[in-house]
C-alpha atoms as a PDB file:
ATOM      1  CA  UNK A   1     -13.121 -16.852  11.163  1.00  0.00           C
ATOM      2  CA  UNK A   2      -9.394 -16.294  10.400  1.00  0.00           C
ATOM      3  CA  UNK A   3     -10.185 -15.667   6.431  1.00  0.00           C
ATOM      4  CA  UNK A   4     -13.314 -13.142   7.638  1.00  0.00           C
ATOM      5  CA  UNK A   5     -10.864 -11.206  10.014  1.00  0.00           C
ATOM      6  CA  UNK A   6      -8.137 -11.175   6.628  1.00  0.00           C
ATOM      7  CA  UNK A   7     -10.292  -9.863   4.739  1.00  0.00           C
ATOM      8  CA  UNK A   8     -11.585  -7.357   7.334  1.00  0.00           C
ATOM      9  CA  UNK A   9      -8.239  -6.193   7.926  1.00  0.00           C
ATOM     10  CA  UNK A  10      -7.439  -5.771   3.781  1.00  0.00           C
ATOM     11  CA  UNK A  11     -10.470  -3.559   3.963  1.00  0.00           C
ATOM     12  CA  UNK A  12      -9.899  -1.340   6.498  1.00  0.00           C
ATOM     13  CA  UNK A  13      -5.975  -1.054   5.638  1.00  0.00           C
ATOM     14  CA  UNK A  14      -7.004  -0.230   2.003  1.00  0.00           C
ATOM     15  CA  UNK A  15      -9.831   2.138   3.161  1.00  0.00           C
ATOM     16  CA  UNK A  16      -7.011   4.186   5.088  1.00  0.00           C
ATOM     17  CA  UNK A  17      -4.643   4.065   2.217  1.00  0.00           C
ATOM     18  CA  UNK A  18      -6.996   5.192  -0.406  1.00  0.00           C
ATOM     19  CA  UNK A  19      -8.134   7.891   1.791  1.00  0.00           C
ATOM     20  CA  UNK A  20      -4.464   8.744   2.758  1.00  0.00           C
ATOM     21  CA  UNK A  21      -3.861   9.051  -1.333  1.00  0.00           C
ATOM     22  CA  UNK A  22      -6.651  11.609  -1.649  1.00  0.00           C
ATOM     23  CA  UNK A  23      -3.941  14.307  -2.769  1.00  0.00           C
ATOM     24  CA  UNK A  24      -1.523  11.817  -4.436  1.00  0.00           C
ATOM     25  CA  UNK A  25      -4.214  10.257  -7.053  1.00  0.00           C
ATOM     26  CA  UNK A  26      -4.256  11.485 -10.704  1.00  0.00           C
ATOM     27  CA  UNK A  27      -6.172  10.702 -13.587  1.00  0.00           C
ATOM     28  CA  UNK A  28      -4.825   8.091 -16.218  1.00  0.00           C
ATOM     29  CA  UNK A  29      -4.980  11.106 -18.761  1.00  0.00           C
ATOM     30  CA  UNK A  30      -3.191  13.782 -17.207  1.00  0.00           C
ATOM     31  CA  UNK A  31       0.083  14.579 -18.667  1.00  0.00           C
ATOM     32  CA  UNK A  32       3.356  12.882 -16.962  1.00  0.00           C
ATOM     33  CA  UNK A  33       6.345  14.556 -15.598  1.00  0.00           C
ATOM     34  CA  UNK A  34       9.011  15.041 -15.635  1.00  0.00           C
ATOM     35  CA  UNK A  35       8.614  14.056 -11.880  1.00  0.00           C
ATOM     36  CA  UNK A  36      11.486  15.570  -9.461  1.00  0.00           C
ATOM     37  CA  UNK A  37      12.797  13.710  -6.138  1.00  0.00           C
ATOM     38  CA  UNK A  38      11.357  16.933  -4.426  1.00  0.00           C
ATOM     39  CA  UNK A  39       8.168  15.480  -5.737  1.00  0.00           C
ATOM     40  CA  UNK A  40       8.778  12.253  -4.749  1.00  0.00           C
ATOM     41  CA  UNK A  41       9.297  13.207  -0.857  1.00  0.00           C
ATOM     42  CA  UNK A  42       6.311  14.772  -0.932  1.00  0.00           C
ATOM     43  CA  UNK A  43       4.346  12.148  -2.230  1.00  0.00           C
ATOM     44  CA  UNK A  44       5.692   9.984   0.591  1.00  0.00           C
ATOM     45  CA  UNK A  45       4.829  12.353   3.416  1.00  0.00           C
ATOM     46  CA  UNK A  46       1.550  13.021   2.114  1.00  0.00           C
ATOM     47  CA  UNK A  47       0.203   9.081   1.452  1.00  0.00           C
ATOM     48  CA  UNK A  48       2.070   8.008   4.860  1.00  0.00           C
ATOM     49  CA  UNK A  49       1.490  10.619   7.955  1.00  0.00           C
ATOM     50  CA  UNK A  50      -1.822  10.600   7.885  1.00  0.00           C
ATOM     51  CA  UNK A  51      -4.190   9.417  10.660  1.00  0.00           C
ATOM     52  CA  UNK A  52      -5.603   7.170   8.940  1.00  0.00           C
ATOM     53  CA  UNK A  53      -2.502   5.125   8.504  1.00  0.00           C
ATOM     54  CA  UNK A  54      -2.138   3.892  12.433  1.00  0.00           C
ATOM     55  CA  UNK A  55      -5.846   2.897  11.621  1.00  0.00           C
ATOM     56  CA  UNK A  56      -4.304   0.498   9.053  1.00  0.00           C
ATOM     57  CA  UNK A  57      -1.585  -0.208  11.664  1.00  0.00           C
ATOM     58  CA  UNK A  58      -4.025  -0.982  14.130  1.00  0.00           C
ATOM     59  CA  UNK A  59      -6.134  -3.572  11.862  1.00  0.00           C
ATOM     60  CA  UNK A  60      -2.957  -5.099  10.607  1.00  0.00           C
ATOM     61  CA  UNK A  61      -1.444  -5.695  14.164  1.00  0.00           C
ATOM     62  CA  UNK A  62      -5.435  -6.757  15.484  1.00  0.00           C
ATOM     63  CA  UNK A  63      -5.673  -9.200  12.832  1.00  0.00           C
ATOM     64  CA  UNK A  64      -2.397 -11.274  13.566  1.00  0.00           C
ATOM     65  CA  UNK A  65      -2.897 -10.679  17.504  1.00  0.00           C
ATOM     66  CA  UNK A  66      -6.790 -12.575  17.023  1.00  0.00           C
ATOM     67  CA  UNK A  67      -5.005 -15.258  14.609  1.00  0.00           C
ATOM     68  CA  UNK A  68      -1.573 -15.404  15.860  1.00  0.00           C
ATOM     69  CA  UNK A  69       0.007 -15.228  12.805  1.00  0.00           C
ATOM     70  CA  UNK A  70       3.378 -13.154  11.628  1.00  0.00           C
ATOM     71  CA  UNK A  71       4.792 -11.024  13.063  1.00  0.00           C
ATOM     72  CA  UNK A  72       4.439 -13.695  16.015  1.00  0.00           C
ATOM     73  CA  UNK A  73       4.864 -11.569  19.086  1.00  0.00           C
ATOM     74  CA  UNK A  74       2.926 -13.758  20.980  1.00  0.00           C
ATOM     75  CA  UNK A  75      -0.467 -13.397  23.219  1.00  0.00           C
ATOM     76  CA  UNK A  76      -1.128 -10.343  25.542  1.00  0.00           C
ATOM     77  CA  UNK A  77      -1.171  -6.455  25.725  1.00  0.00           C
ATOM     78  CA  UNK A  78       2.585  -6.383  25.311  1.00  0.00           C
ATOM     79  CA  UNK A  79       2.388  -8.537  22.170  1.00  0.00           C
ATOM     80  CA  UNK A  80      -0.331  -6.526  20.608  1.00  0.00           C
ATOM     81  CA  UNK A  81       1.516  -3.425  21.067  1.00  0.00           C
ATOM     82  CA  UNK A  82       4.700  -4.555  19.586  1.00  0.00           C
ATOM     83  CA  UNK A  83       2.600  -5.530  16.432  1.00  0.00           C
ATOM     84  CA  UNK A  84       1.313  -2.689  16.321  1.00  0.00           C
ATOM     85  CA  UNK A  85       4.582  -0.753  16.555  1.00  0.00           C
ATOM     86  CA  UNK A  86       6.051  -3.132  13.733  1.00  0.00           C
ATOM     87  CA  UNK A  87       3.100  -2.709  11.332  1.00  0.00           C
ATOM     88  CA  UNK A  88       3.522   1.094  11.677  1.00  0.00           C
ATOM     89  CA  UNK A  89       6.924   0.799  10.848  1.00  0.00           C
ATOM     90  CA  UNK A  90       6.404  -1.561   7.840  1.00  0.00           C
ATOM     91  CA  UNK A  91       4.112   1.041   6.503  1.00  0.00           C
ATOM     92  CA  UNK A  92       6.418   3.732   7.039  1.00  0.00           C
ATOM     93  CA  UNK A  93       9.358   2.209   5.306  1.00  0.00           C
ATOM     94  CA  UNK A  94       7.580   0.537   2.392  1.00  0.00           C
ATOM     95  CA  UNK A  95       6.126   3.568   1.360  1.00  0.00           C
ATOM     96  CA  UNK A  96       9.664   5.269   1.619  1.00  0.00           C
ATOM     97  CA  UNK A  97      11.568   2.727  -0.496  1.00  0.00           C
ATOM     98  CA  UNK A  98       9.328   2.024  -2.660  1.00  0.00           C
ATOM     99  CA  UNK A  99       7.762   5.340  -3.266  1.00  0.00           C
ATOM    100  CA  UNK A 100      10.692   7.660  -2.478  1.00  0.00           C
ATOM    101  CA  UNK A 101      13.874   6.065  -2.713  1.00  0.00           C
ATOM    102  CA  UNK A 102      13.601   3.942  -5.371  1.00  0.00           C
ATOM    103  CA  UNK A 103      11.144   5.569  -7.404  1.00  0.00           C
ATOM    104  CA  UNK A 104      14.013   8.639  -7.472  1.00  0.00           C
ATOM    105  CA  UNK A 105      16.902   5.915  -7.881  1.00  0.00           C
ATOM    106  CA  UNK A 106      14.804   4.149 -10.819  1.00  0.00           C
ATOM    107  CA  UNK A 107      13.067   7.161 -12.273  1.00  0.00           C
ATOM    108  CA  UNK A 108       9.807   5.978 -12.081  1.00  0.00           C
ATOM    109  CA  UNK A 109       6.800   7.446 -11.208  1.00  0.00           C
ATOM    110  CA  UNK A 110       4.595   5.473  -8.604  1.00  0.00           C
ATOM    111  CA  UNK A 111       1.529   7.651  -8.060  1.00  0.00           C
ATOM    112  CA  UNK A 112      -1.511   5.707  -9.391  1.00  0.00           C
ATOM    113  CA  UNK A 113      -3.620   7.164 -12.052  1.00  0.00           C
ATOM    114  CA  UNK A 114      -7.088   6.658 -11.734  1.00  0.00           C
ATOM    115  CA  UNK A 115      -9.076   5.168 -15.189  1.00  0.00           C
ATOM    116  CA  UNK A 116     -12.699   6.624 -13.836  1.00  0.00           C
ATOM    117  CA  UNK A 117     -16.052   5.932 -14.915  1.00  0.00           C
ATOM    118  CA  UNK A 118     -15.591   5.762 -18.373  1.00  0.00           C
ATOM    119  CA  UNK A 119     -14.552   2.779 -18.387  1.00  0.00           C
ATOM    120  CA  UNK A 120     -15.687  -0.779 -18.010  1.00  0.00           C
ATOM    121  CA  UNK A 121     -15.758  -2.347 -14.502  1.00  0.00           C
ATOM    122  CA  UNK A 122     -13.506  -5.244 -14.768  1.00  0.00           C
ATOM    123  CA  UNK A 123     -10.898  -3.547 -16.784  1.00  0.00           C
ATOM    124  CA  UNK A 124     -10.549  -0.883 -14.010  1.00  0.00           C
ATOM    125  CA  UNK A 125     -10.316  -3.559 -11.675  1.00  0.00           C
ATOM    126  CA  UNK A 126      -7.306  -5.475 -14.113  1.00  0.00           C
ATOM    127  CA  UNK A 127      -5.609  -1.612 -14.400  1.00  0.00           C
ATOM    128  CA  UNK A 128      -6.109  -1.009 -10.498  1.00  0.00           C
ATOM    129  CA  UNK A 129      -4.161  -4.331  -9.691  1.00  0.00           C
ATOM    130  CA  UNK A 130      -1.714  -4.509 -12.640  1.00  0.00           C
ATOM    131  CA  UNK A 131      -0.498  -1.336 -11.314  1.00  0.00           C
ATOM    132  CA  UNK A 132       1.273  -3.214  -8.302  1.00  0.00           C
ATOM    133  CA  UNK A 133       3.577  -4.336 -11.790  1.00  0.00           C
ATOM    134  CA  UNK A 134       3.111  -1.796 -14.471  1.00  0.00           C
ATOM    135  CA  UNK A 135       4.060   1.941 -13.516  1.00  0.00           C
ATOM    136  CA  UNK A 136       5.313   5.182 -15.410  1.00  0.00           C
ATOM    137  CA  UNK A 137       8.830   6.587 -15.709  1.00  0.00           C
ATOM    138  CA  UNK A 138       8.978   9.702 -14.717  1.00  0.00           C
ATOM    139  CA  UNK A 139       8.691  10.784 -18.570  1.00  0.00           C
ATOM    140  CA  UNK A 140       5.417   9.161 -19.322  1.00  0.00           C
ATOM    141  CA  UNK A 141       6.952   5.835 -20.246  1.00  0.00           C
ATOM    142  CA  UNK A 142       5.278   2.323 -19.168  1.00  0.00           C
ATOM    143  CA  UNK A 143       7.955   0.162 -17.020  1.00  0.00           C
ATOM    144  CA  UNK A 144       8.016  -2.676 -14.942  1.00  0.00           C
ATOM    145  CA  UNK A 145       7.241  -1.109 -11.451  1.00  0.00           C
ATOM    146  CA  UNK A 146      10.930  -2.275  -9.851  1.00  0.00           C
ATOM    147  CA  UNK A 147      10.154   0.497  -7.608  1.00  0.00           C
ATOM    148  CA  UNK A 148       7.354  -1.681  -5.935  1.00  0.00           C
ATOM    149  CA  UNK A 149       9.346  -5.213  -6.167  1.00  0.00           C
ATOM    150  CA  UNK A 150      12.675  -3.551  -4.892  1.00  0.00           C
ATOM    151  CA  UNK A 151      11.264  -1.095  -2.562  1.00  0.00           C
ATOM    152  CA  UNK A 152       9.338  -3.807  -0.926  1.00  0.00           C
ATOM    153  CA  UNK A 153      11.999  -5.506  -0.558  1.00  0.00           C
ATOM    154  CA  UNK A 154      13.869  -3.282   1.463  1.00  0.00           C
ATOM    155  CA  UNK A 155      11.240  -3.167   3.568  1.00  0.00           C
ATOM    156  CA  UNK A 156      11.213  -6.394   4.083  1.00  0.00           C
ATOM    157  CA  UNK A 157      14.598  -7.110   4.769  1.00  0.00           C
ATOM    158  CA  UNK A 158      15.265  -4.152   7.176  1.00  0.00           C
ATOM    159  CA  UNK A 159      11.928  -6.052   9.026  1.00  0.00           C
ATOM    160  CA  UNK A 160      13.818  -8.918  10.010  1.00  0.00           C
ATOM    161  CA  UNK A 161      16.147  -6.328  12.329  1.00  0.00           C
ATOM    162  CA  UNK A 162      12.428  -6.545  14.590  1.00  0.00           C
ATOM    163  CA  UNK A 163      10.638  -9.446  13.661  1.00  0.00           C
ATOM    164  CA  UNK A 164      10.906 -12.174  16.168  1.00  0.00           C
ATOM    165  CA  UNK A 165      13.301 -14.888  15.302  1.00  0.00           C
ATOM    166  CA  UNK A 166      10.265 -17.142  14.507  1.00  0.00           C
ATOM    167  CA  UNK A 167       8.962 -15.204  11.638  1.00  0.00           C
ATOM    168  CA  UNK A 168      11.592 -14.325   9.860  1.00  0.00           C
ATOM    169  CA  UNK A 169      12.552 -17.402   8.120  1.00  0.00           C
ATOM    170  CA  UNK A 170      13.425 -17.842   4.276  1.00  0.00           C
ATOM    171  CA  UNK A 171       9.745 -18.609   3.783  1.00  0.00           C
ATOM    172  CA  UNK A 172       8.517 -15.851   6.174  1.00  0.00           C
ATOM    173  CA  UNK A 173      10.157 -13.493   4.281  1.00  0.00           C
ATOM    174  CA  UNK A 174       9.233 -14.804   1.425  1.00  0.00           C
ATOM    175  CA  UNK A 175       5.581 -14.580   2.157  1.00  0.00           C
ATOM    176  CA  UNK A 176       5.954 -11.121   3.534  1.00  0.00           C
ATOM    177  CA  UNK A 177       7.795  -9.219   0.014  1.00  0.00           C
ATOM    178  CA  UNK A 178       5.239 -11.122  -1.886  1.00  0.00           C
ATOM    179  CA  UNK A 179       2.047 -10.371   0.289  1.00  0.00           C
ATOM    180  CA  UNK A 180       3.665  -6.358   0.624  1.00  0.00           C
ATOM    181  CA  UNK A 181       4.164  -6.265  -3.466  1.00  0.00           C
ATOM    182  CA  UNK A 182       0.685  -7.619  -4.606  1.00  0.00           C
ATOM    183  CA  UNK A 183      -0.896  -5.665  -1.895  1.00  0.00           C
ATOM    184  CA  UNK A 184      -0.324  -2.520  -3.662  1.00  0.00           C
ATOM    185  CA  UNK A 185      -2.768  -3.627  -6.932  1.00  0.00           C
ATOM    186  CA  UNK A 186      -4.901  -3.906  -4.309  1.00  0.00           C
ATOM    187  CA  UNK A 187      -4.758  -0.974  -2.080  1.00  0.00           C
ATOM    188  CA  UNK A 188      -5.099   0.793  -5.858  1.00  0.00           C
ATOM    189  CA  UNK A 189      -9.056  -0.520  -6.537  1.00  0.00           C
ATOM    190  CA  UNK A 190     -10.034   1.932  -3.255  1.00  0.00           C
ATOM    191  CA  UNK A 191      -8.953   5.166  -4.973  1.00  0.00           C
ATOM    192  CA  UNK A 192     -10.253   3.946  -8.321  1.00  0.00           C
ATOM    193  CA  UNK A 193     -13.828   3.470  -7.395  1.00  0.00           C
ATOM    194  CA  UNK A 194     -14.173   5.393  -4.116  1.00  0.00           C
ATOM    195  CA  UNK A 195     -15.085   8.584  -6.393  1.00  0.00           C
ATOM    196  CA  UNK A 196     -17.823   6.450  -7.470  1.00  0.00           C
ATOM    197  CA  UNK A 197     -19.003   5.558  -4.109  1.00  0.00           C
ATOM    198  CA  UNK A 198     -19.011   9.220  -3.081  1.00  0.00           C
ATOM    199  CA  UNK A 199     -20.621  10.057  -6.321  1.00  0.00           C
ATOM    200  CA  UNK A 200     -23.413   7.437  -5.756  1.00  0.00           C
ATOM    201  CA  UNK A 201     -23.911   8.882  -1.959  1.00  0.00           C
ATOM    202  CA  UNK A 202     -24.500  12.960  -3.740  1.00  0.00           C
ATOM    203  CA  UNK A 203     -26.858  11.622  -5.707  1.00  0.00           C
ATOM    204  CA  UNK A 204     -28.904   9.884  -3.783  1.00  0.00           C
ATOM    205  CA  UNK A 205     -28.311  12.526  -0.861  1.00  0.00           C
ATOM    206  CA  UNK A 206     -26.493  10.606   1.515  1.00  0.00           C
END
């Protein structure tokens, strides 16, 4: 039950994120940059205050409410609301350190760049989640994506000010940068092949 309701929670979280990238996707072929912190900031506005991110929220802080896992609030309607309120704010502040801050501070450029149809499905599936790695400079360049690594773990570390004591531990925290890092490879396969999905619904008139 516990893996079903993980893997329930990945999906919606993802849906909401690749639906909350809809203006922040481009194609793996168009031209690169130079990308300007201006750009940056609005990239971060426009991928995180969306309504579809407290959906994400919402699964997130359901999921470890059901399985009592970190954040570990404890049972009740109190508990589930302070999850809920903490998985907000992770979202919120991984996406600006990571995406804004430093992206700008690293030059890089974090918005993912969709392969499309034309290529084969398990090497858009390898691009999607090597992304959470690999990403551009703001020149066009491939670089390690420190944005990601470093960004998440500011995000991390500033959790621990509202984590409970309990789960934020040296392996807690652990856990949490590595689970936040990988998880955007991940979040990356929804705006790679939902075109396709909505592609496959127009033709069949759905």
């Amino acid at each position: 039950m516990r893996y079903f309701l993980h893997l329930a929670t990945i999906g919606i979280a993802l849906f909401a994120s690749s639906r909350s990238k809809a203006q922040t996707t481009l194609d793996v072929s168009a031209p690169s940059g130079p990308v300007t912190v201006e750009q940056k900031w609005q990239f971060f506005l426009q991928e995180t205050f969306t309504p579809l991110t407290i959906v994400a929220s919402a699964a997130t802080a359901a999921e470890s409410q059901i399985t009592n896992t970190d954040p570990k609030y404890g049972v009740g309607s109190i508990a589930m609301a302070k999850r809920f309120g903490a998985a907000s704010v992770d979202n919120v502040t991984q996406n600006f350190f990571s995406d804004f801050v430093m992206a700008s501070a690293l030059h890089e450029d974090t918005k993912y760049r969709r392969m499309g149809e034309r290529r084969r499905f398990w090497s858009r599936v390898g691009y999607a989640i090597s992304r959470a790695v690999v990403t551009r400079t703001d020149t066009g360049a491939s670089t390690v994506n420190w944005a990601n690594f470093t960004g998440s773990a500011l995000s991390v570390g500033l959790s621990n000010a509202y984590y409970p004591v309990r789960s934020r531990d040296l392996s807690a925290t652990a856990i949490n940068w590595g689970g936040s890092s990988a998880g955007v490879g991940f979040a990356n396969l929804f705006p790679e092949f939902l075109p396709d999905f909505k592609s496959w619904l127009k033709r069949h008139h759905l």
